[in-house]
Protein backbone atom coordinates (compact mmCIF):
# COMPACT_ATOMS: atom_id res chain seq x y z
CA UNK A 1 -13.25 -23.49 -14.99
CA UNK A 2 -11.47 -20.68 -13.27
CA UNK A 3 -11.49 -17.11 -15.17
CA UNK A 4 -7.96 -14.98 -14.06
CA UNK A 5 -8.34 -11.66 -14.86
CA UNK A 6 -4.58 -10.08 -13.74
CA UNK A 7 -2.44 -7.93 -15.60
CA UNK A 8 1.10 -9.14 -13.96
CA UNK A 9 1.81 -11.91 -16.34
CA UNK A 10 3.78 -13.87 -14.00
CA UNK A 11 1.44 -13.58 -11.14
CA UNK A 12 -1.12 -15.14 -13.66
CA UNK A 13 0.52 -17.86 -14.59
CA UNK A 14 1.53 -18.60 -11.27
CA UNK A 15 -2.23 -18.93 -10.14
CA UNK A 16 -2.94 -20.85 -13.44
CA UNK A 17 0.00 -23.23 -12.57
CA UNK A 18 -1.78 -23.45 -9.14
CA UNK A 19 -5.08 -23.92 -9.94
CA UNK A 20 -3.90 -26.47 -12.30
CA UNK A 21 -1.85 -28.76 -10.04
CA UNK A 22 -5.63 -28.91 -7.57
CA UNK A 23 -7.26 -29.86 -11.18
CA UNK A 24 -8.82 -27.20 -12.45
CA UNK A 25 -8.73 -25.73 -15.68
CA UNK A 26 -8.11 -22.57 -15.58
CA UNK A 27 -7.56 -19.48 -18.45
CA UNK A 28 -5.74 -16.17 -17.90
CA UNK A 29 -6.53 -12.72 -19.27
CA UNK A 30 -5.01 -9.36 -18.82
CA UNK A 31 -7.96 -6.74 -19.38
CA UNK A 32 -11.54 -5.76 -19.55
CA UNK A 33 -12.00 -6.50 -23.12
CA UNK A 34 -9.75 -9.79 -23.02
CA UNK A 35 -12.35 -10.56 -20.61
CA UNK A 36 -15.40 -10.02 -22.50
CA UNK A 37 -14.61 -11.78 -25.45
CA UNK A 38 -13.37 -15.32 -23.27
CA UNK A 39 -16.34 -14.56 -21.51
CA UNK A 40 -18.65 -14.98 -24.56
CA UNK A 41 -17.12 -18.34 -25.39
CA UNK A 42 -16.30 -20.32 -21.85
CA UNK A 43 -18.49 -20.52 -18.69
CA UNK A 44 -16.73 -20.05 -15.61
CA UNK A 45 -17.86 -21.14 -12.18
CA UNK A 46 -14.54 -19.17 -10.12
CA UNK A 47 -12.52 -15.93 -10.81
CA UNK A 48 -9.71 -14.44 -9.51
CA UNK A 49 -9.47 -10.81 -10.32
CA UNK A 50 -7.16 -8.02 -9.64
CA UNK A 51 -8.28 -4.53 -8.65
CA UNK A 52 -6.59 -2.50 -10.96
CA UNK A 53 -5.81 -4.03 -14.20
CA UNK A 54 -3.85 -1.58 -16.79
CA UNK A 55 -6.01 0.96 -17.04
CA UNK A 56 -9.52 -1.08 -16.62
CA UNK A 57 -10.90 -1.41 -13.49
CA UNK A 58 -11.43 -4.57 -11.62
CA UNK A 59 -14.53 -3.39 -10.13
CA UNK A 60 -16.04 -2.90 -13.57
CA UNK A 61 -14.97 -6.52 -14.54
CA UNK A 62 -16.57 -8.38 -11.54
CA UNK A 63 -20.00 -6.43 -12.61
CA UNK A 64 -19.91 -8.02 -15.97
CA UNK A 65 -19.10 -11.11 -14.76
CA UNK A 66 -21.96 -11.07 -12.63
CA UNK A 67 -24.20 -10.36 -15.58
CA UNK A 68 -23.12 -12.80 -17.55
CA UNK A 69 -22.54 -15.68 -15.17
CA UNK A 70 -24.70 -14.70 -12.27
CA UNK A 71 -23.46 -17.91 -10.22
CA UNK A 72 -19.75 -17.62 -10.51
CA UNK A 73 -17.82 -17.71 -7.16
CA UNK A 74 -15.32 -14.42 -7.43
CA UNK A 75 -12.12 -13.77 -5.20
CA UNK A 76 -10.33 -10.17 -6.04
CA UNK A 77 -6.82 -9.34 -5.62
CA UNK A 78 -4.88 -6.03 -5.30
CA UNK A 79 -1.69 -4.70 -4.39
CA UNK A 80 -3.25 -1.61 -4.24
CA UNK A 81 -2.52 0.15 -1.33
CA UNK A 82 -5.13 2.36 0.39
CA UNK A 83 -4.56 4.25 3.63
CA UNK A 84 -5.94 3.16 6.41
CA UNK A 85 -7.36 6.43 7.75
CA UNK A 86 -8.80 6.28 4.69
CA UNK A 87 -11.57 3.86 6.08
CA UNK A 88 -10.82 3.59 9.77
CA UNK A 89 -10.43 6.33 11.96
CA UNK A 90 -8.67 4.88 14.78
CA UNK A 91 -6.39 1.39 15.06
């Protein structure tokens, strides 16, 4: 079972078309608390999830995944841009 935690609608059900064509079953939610409550109900071995979602951060929903599925395999997504001098001082 593969968790999608994205706010871009499209962009999720892309990935859930995707993940469903390579056979898995996969659900798609668009916030924190959308998350919690699927969470409560489905165990999830892989999620996908975005950075930024609305106003929720992604950072917050990979730590409560982690609690409450300790195994699952996550992969996070942004579009968020950060500059690089940001974290690098040189190229």
């Amino acid at each position: 079972m593969v968790l999608i935690v994205e706010e871009d609608r499209d962009l999720a059900n892309n990935l859930q078309k995707s993940f469903a064509k390579r056979g898995f079953i996969a659900y798609a939610v668009n916030s924190f608390s959308a998350t919690c409550d699927i969470v409560k109900k489905i165990f999830f071995t892989h999620a996908v999830v975005d950075l930024k979602i609305n106003q929720d951060s992604g950072l917050e929903v990979i730590k409560f995944l982690n609690n409450q599925q300790p195994n699952i395999k996550i992969v996070v997504l942004t579009g968020y841009a950060i500059p690089i001098n940001k974290y690098h001082t040189s190229i």
